[in-house]
Protein backbone atom coordinates (compact mmCIF):
# COMPACT_ATOMS: atom_id res chain seq x y z
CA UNK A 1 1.64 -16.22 20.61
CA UNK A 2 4.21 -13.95 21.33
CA UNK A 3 4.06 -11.67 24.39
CA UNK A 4 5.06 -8.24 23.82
CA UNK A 5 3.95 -5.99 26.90
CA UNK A 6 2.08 -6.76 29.79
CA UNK A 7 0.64 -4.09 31.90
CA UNK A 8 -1.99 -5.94 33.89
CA UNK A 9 -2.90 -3.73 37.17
CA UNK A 10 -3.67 -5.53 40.24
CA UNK A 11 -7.21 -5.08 40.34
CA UNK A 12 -7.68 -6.76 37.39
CA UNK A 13 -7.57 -3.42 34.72
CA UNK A 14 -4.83 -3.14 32.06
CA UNK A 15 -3.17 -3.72 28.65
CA UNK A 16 -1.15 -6.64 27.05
CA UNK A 17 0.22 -6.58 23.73
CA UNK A 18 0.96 -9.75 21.47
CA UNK A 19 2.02 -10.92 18.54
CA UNK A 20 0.08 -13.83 16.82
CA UNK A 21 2.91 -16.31 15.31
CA UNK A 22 0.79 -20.06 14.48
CA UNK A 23 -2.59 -20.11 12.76
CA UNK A 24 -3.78 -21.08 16.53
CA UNK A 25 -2.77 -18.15 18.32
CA UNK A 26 -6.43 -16.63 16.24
CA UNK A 27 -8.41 -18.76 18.32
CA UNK A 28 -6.65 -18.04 21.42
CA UNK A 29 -7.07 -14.44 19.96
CA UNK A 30 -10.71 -15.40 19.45
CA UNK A 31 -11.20 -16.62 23.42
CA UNK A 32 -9.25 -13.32 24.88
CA UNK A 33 -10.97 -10.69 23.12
CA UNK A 34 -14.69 -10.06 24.18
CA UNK A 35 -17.23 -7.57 23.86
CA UNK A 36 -16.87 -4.30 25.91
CA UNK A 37 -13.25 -4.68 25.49
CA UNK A 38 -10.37 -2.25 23.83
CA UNK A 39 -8.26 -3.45 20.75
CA UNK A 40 -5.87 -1.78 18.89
CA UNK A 41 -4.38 -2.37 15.73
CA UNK A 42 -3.43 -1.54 12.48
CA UNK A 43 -5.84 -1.21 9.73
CA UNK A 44 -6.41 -0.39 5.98
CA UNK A 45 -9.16 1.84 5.69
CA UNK A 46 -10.75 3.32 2.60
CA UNK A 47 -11.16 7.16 2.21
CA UNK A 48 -12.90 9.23 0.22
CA UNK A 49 -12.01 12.77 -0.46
CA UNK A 50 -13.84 15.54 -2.70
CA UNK A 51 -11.82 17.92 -4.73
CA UNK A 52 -12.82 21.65 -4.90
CA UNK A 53 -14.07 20.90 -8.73
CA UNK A 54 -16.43 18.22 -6.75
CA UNK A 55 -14.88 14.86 -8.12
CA UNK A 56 -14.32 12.75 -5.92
CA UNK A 57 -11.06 10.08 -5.10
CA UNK A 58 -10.59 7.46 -3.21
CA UNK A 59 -7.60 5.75 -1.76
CA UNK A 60 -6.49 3.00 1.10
CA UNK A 61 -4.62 4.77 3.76
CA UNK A 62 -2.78 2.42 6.91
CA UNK A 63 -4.33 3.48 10.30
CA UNK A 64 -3.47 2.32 13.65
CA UNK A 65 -7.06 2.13 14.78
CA UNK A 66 -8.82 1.81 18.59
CA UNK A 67 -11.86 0.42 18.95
CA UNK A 68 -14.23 -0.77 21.85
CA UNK A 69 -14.97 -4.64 20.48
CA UNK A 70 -18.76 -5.66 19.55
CA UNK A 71 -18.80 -8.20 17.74
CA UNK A 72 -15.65 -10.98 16.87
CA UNK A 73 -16.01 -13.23 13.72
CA UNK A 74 -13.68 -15.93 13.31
CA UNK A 75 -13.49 -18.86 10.74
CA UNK A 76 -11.50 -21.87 12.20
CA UNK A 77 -10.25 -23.28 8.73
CA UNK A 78 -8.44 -20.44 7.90
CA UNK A 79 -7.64 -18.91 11.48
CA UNK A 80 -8.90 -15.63 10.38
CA UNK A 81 -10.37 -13.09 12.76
CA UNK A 82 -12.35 -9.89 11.78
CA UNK A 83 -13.44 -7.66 15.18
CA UNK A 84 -15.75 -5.33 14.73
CA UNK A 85 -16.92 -2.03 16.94
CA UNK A 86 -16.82 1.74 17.24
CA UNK A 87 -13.52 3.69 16.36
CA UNK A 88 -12.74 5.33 20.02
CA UNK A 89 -9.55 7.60 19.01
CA UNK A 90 -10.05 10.37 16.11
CA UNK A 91 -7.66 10.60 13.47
CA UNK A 92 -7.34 12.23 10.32
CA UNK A 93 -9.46 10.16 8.15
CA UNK A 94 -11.86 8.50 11.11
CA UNK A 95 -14.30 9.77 13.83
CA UNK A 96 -15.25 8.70 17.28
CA UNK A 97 -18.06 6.51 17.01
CA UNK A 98 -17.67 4.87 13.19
CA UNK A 99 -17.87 1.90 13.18
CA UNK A 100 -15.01 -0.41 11.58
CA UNK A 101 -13.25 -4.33 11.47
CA UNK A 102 -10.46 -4.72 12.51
CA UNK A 103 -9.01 -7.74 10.96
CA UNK A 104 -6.07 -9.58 12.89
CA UNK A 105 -3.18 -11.11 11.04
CA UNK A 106 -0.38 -13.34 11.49
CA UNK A 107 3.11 -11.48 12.89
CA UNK A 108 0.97 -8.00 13.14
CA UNK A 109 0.84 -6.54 16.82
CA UNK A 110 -2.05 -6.02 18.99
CA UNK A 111 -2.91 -4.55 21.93
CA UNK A 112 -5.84 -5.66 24.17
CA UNK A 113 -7.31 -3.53 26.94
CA UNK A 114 -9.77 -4.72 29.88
CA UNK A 115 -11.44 -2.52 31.91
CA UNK A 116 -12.67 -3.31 35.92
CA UNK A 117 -15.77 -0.27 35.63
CA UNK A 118 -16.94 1.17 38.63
CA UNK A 119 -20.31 0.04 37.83
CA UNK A 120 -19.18 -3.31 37.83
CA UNK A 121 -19.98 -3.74 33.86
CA UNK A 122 -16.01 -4.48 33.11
CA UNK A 123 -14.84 -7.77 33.90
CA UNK A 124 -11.02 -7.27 33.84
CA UNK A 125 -8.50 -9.66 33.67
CA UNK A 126 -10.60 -12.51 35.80
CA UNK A 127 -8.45 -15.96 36.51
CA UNK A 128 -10.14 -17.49 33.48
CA UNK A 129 -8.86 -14.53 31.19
CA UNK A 130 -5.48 -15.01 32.96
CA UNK A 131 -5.42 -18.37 32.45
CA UNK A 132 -6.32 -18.26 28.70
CA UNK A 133 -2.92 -15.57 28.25
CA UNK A 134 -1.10 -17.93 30.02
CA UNK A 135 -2.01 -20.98 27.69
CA UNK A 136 -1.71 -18.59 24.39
CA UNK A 137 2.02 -17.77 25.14
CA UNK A 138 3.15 -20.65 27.25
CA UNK A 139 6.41 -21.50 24.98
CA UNK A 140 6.64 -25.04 26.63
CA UNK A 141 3.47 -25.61 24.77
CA UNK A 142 3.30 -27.61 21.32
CA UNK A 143 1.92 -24.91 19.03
CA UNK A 144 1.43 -27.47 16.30
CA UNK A 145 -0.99 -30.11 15.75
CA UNK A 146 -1.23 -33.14 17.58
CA UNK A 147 -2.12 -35.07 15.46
CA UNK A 148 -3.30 -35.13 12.11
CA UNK A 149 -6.05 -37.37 10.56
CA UNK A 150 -7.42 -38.19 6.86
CA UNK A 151 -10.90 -39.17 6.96
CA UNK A 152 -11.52 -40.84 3.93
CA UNK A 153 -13.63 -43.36 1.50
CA UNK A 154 -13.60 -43.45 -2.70
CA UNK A 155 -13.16 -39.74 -4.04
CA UNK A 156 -13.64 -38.00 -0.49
CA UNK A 157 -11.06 -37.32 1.63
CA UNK A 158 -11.12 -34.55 4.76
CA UNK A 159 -7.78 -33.32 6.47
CA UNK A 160 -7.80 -32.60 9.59
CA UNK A 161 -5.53 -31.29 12.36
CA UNK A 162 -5.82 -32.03 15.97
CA UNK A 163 -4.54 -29.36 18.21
CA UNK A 164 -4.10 -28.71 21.57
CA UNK A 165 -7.14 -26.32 21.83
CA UNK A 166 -9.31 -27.34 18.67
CA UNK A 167 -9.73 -29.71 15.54
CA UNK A 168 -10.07 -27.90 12.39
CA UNK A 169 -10.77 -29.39 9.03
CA UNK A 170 -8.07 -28.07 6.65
CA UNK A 171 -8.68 -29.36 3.42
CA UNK A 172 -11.62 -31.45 1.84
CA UNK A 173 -10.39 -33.48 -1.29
CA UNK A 174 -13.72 -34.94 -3.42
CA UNK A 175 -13.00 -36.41 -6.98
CA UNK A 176 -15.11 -38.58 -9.56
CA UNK A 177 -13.79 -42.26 -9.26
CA UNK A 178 -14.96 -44.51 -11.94
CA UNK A 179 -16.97 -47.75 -10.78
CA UNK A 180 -15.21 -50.87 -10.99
CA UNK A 181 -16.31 -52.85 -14.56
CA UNK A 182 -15.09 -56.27 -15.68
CA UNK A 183 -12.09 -55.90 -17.67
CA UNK A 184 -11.42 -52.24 -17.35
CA UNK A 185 -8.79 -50.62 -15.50
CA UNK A 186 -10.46 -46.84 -15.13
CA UNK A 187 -11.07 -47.68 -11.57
CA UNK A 188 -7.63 -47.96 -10.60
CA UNK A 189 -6.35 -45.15 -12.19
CA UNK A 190 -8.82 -42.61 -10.73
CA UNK A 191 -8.37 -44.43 -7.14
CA UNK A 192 -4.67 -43.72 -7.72
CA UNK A 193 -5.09 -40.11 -9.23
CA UNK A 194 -7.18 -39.62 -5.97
CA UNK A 195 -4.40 -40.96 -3.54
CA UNK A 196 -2.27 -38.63 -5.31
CA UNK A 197 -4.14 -35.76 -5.14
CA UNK A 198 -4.71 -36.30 -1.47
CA UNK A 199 -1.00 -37.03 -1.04
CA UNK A 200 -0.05 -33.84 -2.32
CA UNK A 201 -2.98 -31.67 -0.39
CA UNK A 202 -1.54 -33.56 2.96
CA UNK A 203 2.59 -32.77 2.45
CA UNK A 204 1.07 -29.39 1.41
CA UNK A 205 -1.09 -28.58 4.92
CA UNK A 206 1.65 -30.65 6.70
CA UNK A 207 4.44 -28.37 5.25
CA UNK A 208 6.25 -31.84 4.94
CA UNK A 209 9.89 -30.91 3.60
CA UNK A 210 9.89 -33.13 1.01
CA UNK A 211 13.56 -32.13 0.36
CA UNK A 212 14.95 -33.59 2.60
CA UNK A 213 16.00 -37.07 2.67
CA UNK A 214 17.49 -37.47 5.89
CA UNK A 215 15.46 -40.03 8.14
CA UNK A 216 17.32 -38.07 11.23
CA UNK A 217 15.79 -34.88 10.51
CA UNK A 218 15.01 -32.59 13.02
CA UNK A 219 11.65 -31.72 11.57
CA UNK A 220 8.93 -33.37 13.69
CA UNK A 221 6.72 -35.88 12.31
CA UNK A 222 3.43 -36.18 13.96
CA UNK A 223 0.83 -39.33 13.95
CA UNK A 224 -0.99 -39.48 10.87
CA UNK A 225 -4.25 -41.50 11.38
CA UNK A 226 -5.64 -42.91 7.96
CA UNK A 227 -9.22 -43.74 8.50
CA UNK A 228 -11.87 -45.23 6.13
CA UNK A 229 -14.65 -48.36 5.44
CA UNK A 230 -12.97 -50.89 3.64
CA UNK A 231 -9.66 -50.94 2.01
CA UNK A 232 -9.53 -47.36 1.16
CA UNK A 233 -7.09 -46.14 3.96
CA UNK A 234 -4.80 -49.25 3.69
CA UNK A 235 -4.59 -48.74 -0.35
CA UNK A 236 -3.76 -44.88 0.48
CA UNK A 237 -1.35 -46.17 3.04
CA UNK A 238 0.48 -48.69 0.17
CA UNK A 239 0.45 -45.39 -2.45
CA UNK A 240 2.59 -43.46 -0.57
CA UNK A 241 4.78 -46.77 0.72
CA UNK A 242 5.43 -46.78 -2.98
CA UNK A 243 5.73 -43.47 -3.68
CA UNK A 244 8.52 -43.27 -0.94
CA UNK A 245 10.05 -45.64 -2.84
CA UNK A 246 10.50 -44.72 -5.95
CA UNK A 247 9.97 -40.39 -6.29
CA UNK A 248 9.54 -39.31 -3.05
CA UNK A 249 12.77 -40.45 -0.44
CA UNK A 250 12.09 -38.02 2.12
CA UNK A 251 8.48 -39.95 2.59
CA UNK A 252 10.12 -42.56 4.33
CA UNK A 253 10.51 -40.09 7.50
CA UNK A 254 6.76 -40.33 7.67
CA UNK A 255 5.68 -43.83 7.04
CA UNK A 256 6.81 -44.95 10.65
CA UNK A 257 4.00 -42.35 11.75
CA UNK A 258 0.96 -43.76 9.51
CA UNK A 259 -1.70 -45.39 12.00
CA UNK A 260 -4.93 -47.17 9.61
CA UNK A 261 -7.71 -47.56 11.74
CA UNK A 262 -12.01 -48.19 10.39
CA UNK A 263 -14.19 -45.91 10.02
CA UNK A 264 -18.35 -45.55 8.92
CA UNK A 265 -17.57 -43.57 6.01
CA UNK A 266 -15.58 -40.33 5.25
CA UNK A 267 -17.26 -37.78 6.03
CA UNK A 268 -16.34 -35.73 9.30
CA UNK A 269 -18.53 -36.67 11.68
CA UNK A 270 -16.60 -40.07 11.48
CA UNK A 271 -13.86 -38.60 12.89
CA UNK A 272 -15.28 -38.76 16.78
CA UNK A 273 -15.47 -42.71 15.98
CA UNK A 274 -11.71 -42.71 14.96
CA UNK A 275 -10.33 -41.17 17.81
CA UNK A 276 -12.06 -43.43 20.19
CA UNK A 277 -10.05 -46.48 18.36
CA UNK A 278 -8.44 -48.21 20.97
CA UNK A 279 -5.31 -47.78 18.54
CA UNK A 280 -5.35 -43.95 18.16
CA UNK A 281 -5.75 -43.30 21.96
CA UNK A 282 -2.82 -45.26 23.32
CA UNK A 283 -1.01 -43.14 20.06
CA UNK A 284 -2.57 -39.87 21.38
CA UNK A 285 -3.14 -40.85 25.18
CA UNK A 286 -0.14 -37.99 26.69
CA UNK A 287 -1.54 -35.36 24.49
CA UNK A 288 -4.42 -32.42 26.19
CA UNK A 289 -6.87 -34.35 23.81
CA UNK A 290 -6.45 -37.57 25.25
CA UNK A 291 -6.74 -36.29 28.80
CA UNK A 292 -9.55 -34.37 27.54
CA UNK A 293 -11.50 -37.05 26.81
CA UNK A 294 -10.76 -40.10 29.34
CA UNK A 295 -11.76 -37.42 31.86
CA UNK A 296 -15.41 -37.13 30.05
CA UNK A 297 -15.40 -41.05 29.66
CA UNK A 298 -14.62 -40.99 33.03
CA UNK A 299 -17.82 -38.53 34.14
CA UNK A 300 -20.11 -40.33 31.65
CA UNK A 301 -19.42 -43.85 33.08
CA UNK A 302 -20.29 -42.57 37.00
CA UNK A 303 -23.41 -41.43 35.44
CA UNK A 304 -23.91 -45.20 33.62
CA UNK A 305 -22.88 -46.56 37.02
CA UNK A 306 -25.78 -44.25 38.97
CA UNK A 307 -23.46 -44.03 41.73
CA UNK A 308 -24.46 -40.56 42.83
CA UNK A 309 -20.83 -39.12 42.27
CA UNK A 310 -21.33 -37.25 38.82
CA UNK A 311 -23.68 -34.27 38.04
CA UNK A 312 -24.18 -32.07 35.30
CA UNK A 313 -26.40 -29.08 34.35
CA UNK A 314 -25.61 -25.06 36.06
CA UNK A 315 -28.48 -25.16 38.97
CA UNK A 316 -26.92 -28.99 39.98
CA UNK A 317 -23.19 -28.54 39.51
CA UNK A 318 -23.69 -25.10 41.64
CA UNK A 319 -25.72 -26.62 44.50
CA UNK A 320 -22.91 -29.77 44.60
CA UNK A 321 -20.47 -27.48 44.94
CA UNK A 322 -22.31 -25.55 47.83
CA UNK A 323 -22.82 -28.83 49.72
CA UNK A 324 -19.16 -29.26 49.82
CA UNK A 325 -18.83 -32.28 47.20
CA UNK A 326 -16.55 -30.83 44.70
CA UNK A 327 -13.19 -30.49 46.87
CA UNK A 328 -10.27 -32.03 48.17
CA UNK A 329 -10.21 -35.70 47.53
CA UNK A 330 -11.38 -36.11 43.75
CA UNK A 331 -13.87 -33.32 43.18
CA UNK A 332 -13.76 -32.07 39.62
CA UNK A 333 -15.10 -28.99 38.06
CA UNK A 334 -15.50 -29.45 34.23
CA UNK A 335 -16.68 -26.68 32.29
CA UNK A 336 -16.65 -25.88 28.74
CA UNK A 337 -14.81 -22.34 27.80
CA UNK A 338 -18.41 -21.36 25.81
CA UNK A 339 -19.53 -20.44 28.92
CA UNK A 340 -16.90 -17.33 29.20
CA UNK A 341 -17.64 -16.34 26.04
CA UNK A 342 -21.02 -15.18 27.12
CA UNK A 343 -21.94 -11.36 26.56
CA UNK A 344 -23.44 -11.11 29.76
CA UNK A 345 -21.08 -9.84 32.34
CA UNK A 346 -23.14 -11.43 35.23
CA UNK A 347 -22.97 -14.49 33.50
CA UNK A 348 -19.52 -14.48 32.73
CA UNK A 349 -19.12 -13.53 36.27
CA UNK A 350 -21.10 -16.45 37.59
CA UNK A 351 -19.01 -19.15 36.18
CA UNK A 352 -15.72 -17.41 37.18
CA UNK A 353 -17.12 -16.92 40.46
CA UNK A 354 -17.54 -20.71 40.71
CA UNK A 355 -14.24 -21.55 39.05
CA UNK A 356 -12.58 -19.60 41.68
CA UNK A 357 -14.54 -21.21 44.70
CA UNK A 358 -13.97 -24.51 43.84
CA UNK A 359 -10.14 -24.29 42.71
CA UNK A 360 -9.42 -21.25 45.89
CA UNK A 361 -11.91 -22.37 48.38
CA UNK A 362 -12.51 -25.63 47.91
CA UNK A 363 -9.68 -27.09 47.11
CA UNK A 364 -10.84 -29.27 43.71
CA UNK A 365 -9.53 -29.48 40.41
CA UNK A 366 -10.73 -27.52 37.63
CA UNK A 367 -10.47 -28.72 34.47
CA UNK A 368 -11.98 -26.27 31.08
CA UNK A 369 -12.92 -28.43 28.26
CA UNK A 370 -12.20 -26.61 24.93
CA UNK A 371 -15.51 -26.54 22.70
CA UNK A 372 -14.00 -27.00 19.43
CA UNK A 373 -12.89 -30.49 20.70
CA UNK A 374 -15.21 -33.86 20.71
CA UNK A 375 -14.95 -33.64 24.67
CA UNK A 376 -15.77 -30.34 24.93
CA UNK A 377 -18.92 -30.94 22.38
CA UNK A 378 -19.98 -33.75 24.63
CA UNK A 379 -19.70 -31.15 27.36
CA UNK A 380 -21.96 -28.73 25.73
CA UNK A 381 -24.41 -31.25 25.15
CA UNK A 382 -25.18 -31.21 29.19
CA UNK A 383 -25.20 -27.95 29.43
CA UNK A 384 -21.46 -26.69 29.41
CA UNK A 385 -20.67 -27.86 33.00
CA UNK A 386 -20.57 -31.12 34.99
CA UNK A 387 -18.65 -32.26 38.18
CA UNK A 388 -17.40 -35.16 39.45
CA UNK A 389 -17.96 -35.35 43.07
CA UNK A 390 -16.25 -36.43 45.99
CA UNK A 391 -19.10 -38.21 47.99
CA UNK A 392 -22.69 -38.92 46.68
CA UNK A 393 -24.96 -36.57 46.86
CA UNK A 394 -29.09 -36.70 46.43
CA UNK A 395 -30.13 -34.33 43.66
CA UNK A 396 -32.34 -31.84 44.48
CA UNK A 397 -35.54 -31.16 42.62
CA UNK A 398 -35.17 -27.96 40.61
CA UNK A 399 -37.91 -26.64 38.02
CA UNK A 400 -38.30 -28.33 34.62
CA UNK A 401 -37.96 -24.42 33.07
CA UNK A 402 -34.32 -24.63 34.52
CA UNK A 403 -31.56 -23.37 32.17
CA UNK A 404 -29.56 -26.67 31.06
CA UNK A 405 -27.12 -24.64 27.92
CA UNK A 406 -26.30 -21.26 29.77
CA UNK A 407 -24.78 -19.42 26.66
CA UNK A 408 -24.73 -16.09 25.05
């Protein structure tokens, strides 16, 4: 994400404007924007107009458009986001108060506005929303995938990309693959027609230059992580090993980069299995996933051990942190970024508030677990926050009708 203008105010009010550049920037998009809040940007809008005879016309005229955000829809496999809400500047084909979608694209402008109100309903720029900026236009940052894994068994096969922030299926592949019968050879030509056709949807969602046949080139080549029950991945692997060899030079930049590694079947949910392979997390252990996750293997074997130094759940977390026992020393704040997406301003309030006290105050780390990452599911499965905790602590008793998944 590119950073156009920033006019942030010091008590939190103001503008930025930025330029989405990577399919990712949408979901960074998708965490900045929030309800209440101001976005401009260009739009298409249809008008209608009625001729003095009484027929009527209608055209698509290009508006730069204002509105105060209510609602955000956004589709991860195609990093598309539509925001919707009511048109706040009047121009010659809109009113104040319609309601339109505004729908954010790739190398388009936008401009994002959050208000501190005087009634305390406007949030601002908080240190979470801050923070999130920061990490959509930090330009040391990898924009790119990670990592990228096919999931895969006999005539299914799921792409997907692991990010910094999220893992996104990108492309399913299913074909029919004939059974295997005694003297016929059908099997192996659909198994290879399906290789082929999986090939091609990879290099394609990779935008592998398959032009170039230079092993030195300077285009990146990240792990690819084959997984499957059986012999499927390793027979994919050996297809394009051949193909390298004999149409396809330029593969031979990527074979280095091809990890095989089990898994149940290959359908998606086998892909959490896969990247807890010993194999794929000494490939993946410097990347934000890695850390991501040996920090939640770390807070789910203290509460294995019962050693009194790991809590989870809003009511616990909060009253750890109040008897001093996520500080200096190894406290850790983990909290998943759903909570921030909450409507609620109190609520969004509440967890920034805490964020705040233990990184400001306190003196502990803080560490926000992305949702649309296996960690940051595992996360939202105890509620969206836990702590690990510098001494033991005794648990207080709270009510069984406590909230344990705080979320809008």
């Amino acid at each position: 994400m590119r950073l156009i203008k920033n006019k942030i105010e010091l008590n939190g009010s103001g503008t930025v404007t930025l330029c989405p550049e990577e399919p990712e920037d949408m979901w960074h998009a998708y965490n900045l924007i929030r309800p209440g809040d101001l976005l401009r940007a260009s739009a298409i809008r249809r008008v209608t107009t009625t001729q003095d005879t009484g027929s009527t016309s209608s055209a698509r005229v290009h508006l730069t458009l204002e509105i105060r955000v209510k609602s955000l829809d956004f589709d991860p496999q195609l990093s598309q986001l539509h925001v919707g809400g009511q048109i706040i500047n009047e121009t010659q084909h809109t009113k104040i108060g319609q309601h339109h979608t505004l729908d954010l694209e790739l190398n388009r402008n936008f401009t994002l506005e959050k208000e501190v109100g005087s009634d305390g309903e406007g949030v601002g720029w908080d240190s979470i929303a801050i923070q999130m900026l920061k990490d959509a236009v930090d330009e040391g940052g990898k924009r790119r995938a990670e990592a990228v894994a096919v999931v895969m068994q006999e005539g299914l096969a799921h792409i997907c990309f692991i990010g910094q922030f999220q893992t996104i299926l990108k492309q399913k592949v299913e074909m029919s693959v004939p059974r295997k019968r005694q003297g016929g050879n059908d099997h192996d030509k659909g198994l290879s027609k399906f290789y082929q056709v999986t090939l091609d949807t990879l290099l394609r969602q990779m935008e592998f230059n398959t032009s170039s046949t230079s092993l030195a080139s300077n285009e990146p080549v990240r792990p690819v992580l084959l997984a499957s029950p059986g012999f499927v991945a390793a027979g994919f692997q050996k297809h394009i090993q051949s193909v390298a060899a004999t149409s396809i030079p330029a593969l031979k930049r990527l074979l280095p980069s091809i990890v095989v590694v089990h898994s149940a079947s290959g359908y998606l949910h086998s892909l959490s299995e896969v990247l807890q392979s010993p194999s794929v997390k000494t490939i993946l252990a410097d990347t934000k996933y890695a850390r991501e996750t040996k920090l939640m293997d770390d807070f789910l074997d203290q509460l294995r051990k019962e050693t009194n130094k790991a809590t989870y759940g809003p009511r616990e977390v909060e009253s750890a942190v109040d008897q001093g026992a996520v500080g200096r020393g190894g406290g850790v704040l983990i909290i998943s970024n759903r909570l921030f997406r909450s409507q609620e301003v109190a609520e969004r309030k509440r967890w920034v508030s805490l964020v705040d006290r233990v990184r400001d105050v306190e003196g502990g780390e803080v560490r926000v677990l992305s949702s649309d990452h296996e960690s940051g599911r595992r996360l939202d499965g105890l509620g969206g926050i836990a702590a690990l905790l510098t001494f033991p602590i005794v648990e207080e008793d709270f009510d069984s009708g406590e909230e344990t998944n705080d979320q809008s």
